[in-house]
N, C-alpha and C. Protein backbone atom coordinates (compact mmCIF):
# COMPACT_ATOMS: atom_id res chain seq x y z
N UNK A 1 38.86 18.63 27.33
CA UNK A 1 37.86 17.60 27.17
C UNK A 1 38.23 16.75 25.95
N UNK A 2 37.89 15.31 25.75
CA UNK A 2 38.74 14.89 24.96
C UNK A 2 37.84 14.13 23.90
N UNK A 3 37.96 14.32 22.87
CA UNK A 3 36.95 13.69 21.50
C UNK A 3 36.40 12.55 21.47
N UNK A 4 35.01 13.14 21.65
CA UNK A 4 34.46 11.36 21.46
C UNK A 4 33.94 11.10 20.01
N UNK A 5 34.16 10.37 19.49
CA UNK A 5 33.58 10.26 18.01
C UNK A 5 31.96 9.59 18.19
N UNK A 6 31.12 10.53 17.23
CA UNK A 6 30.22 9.94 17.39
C UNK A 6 29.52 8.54 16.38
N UNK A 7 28.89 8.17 16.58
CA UNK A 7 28.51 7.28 15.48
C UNK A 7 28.11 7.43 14.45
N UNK A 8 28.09 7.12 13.29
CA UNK A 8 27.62 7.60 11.90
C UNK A 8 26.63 6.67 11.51
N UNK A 9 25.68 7.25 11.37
CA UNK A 9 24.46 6.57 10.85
C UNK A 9 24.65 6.88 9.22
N UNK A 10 24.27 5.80 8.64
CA UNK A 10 24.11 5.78 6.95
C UNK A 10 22.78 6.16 6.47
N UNK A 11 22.69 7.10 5.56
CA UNK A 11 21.69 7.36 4.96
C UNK A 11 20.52 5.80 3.93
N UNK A 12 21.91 5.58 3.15
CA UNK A 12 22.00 4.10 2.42
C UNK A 12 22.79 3.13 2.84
N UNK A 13 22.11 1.82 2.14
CA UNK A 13 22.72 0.42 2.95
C UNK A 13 22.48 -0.31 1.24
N UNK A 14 23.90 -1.26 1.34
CA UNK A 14 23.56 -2.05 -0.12
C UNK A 14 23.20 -2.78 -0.20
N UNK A 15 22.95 -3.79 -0.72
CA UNK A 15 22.12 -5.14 -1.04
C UNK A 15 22.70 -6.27 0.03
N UNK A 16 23.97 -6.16 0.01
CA UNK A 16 24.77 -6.88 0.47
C UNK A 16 24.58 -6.76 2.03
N UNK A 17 24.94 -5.30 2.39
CA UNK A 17 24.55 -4.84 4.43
C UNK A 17 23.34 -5.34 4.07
N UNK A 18 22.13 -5.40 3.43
CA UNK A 18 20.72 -5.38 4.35
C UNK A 18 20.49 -7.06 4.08
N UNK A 19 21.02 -7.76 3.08
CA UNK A 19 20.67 -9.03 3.00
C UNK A 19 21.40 -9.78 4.40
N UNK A 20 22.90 -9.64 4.52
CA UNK A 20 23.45 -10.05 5.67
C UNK A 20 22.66 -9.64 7.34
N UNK A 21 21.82 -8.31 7.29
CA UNK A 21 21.46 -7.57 8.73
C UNK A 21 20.26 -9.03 8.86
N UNK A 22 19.40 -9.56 8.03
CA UNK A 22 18.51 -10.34 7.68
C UNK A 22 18.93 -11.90 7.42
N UNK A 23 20.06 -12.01 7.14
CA UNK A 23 21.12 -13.57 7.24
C UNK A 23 20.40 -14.51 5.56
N UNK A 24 19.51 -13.27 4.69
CA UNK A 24 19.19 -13.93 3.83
C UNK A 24 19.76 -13.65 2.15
N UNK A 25 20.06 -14.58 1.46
CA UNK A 25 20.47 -13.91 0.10
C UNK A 25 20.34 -13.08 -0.73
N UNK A 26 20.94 -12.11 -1.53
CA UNK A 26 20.45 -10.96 -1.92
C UNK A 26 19.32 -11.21 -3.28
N UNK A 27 19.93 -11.94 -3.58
CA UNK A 27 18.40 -12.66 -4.65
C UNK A 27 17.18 -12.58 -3.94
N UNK A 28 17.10 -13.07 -3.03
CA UNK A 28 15.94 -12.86 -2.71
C UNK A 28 15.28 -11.33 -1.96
N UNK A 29 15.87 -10.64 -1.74
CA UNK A 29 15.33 -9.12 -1.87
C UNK A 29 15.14 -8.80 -3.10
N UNK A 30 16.01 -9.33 -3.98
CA UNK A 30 15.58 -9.07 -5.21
C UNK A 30 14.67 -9.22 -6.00
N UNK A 31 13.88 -10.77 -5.49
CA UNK A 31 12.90 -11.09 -5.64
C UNK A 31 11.56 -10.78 -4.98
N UNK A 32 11.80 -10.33 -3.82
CA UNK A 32 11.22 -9.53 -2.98
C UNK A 32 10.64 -8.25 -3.49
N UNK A 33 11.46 -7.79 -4.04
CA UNK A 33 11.33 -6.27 -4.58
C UNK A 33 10.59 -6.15 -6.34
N UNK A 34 10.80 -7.48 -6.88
CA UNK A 34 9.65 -7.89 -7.85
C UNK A 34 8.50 -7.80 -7.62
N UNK A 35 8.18 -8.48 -6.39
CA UNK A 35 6.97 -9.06 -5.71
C UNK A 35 5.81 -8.30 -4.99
N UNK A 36 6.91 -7.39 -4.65
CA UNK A 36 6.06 -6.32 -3.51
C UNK A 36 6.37 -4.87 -3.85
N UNK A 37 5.04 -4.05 -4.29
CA UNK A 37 5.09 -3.23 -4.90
C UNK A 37 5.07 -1.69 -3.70
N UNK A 38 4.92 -2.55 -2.28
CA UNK A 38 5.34 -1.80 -1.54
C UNK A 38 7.21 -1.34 -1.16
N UNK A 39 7.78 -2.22 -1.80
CA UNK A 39 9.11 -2.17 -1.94
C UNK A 39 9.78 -1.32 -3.32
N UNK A 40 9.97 -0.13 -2.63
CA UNK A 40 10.35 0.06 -3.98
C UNK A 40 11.62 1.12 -3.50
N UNK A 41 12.80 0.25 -4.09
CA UNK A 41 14.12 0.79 -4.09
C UNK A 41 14.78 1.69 -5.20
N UNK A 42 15.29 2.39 -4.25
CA UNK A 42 16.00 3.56 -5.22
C UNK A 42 17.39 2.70 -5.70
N UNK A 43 17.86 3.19 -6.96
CA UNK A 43 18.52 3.06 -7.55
C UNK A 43 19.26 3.95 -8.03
N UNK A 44 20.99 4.12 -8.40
CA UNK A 44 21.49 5.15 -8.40
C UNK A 44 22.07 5.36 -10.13
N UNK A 45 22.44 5.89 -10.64
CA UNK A 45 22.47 5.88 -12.03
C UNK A 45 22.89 4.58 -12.76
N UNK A 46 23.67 3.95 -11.83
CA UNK A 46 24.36 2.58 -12.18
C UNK A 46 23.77 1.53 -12.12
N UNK A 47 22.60 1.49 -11.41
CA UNK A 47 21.86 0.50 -11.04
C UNK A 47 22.12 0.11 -9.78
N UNK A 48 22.93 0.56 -8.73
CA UNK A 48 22.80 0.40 -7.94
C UNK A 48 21.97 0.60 -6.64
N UNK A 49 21.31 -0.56 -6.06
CA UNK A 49 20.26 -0.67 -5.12
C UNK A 49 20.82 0.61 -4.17
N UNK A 50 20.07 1.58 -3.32
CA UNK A 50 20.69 2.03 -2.34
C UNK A 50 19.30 1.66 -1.30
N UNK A 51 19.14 1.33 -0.30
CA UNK A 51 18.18 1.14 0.81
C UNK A 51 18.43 1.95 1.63
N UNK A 52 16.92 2.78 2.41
CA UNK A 52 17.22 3.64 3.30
C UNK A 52 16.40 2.96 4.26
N UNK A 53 16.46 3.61 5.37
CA UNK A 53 15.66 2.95 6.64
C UNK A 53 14.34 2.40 6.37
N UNK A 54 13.55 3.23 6.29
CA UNK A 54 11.96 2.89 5.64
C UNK A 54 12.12 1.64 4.66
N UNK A 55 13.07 1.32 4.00
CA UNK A 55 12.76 0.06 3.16
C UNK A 55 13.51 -0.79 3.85
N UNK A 56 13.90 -0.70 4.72
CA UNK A 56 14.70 -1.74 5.69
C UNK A 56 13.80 -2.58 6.38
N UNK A 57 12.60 -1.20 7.41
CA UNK A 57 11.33 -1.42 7.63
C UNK A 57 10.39 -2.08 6.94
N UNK A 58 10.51 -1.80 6.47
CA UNK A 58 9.51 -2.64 4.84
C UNK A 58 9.75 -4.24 4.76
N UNK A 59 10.88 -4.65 4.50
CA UNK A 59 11.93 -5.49 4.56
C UNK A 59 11.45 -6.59 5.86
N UNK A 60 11.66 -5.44 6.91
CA UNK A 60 11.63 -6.74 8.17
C UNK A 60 10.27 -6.67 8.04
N UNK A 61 9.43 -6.33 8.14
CA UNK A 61 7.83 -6.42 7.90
C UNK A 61 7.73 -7.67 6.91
N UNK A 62 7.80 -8.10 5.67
CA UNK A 62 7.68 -8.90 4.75
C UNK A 62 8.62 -10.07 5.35
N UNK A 63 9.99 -9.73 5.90
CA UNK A 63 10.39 -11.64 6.23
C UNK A 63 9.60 -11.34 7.25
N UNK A 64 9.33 -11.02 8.68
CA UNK A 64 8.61 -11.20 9.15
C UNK A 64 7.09 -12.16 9.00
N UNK A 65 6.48 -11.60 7.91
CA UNK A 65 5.79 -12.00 7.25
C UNK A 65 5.32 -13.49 6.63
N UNK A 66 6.90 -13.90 5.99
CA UNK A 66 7.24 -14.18 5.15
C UNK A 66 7.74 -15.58 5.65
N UNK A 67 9.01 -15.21 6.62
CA UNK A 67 9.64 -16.28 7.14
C UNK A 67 9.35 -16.53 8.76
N UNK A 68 8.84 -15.71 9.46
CA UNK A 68 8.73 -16.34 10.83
C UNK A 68 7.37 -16.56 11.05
N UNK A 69 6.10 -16.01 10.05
CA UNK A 69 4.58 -16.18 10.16
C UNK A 69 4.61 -17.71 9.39
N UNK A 70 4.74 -17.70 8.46
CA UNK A 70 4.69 -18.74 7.54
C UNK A 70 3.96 -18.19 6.43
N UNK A 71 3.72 -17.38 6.02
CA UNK A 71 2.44 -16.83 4.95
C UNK A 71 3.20 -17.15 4.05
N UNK A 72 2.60 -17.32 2.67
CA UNK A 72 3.21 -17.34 1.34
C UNK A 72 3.21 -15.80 0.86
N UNK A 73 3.79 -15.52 -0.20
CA UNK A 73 4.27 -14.39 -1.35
C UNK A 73 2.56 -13.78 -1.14
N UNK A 74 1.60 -14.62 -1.46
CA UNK A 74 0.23 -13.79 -2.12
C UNK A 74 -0.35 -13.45 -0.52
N UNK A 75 -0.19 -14.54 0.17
CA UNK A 75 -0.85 -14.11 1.62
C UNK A 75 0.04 -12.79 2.31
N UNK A 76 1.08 -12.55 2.07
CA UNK A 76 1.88 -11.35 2.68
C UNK A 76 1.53 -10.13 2.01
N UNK A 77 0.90 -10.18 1.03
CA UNK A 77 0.46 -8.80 -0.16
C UNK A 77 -0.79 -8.82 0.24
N UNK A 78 -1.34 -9.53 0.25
CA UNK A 78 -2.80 -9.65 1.18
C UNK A 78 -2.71 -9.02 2.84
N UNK A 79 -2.09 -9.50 3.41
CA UNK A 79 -1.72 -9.00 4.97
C UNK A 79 -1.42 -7.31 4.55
N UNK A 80 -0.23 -6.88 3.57
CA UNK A 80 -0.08 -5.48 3.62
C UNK A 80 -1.12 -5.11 2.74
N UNK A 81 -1.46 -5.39 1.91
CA UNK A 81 -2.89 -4.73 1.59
C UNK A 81 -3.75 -4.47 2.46
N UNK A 82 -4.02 -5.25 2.98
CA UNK A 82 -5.47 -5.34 4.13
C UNK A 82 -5.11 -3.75 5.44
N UNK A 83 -3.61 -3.95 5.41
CA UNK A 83 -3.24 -3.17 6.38
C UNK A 83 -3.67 -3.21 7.82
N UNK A 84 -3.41 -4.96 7.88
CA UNK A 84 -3.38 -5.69 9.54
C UNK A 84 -2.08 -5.79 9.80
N UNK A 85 -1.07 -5.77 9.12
CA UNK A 85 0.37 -5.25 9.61
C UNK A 85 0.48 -4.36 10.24
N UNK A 86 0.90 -4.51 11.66
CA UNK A 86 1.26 -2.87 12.18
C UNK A 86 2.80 -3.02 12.84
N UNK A 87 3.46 -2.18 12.71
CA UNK A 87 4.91 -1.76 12.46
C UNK A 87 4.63 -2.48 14.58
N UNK A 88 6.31 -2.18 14.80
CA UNK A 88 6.45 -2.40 15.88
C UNK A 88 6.23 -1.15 17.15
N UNK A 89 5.83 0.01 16.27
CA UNK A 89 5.76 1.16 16.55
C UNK A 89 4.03 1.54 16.63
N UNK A 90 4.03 1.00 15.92
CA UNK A 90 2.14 1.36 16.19
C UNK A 90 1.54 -0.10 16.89
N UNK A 91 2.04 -0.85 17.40
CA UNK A 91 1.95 -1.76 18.03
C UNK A 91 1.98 -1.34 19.83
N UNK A 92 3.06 -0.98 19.87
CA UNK A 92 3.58 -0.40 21.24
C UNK A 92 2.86 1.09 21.75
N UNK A 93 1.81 2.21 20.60
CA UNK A 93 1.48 3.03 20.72
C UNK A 93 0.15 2.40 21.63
N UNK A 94 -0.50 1.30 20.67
CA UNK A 94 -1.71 1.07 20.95
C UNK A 94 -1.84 0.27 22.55
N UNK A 95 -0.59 -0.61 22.63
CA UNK A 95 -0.62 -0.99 24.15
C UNK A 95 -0.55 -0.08 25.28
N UNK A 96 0.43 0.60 25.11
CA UNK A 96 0.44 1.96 26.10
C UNK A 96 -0.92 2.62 26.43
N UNK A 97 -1.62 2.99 24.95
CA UNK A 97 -2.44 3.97 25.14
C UNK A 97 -4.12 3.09 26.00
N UNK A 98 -3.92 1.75 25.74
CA UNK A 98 -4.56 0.95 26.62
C UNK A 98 -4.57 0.66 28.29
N UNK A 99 -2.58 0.68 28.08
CA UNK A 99 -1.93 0.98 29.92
C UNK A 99 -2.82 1.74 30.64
N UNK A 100 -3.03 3.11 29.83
CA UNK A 100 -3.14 4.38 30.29
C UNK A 100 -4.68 4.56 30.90
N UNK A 101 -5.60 3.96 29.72
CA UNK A 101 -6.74 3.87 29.88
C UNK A 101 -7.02 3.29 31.18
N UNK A 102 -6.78 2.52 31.50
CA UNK A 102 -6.46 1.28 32.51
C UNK A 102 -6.49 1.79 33.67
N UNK A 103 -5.39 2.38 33.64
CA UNK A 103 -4.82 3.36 35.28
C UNK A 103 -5.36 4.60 35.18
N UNK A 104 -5.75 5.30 34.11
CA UNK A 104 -7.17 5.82 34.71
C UNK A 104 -8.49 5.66 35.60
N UNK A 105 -9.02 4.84 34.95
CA UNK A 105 -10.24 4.18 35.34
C UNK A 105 -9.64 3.39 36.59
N UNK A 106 -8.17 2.89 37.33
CA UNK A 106 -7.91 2.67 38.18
C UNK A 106 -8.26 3.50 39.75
N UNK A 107 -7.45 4.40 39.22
CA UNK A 107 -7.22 5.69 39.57
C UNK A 107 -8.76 6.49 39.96
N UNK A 108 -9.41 6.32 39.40
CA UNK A 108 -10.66 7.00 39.56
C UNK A 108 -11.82 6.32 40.18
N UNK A 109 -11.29 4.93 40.21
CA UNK A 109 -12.05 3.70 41.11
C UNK A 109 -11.62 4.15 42.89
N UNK A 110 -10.04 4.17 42.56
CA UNK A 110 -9.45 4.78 43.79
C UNK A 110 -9.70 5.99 44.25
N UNK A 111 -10.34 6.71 43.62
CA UNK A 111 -10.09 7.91 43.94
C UNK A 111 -11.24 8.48 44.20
């Protein structure tokens, strides 16, 4: 049987991978990470940023936010404060679990 290599997922990503995954300058995560106290990056003795998934998440949540809503800096700290942000994951929980409801009460009309 013959070796398949698998893929390597990174624990950490640098300033540089997550600003490019996002097509935006690293200054501005940087400024980002001033701003939003939900952002908060580890750093390694050197000062170097390391990002793990969850702040990646974080990340697309705020441009999200940020650059495709239109909100300003104070209205996006307001939005995650308020905690009317919901991930793309608790988004998709709550539609399903609506599906479901649905074709129940279908189901039991039919039935």
């Amino acid at each position: 049987m013959a070796y398949k290599e698998k893929d390597i997922e990174k624990l950490y990503y640098s300033i540089g991978e997550v600003a490019e995954m996002f097509g935006v300058n690293t200054s501005l995560l940087r400024y980002w990470e001033s701003e939003f106290k939900e952002l908060q990056v580890r750093k390694d003795r050197n000062g170097v940023r390391l990002f793990t998934k969850e702040d990646i998440e974080k990340i697309r949540t705020i441009y999200g936010l940020v650059r495709e809503k239109g909100f300003t800096i104070e209205g996006a700290k307001q939005q995650l404060k308020s905690g009317l942000v919901l991930d793309k994951k608790d988004e998709s929980i709550k539609r399903l679990k609506s599906l479901r409801e649905f074709l129940v009460k279908m189901s039991e009309s039919i039935g």
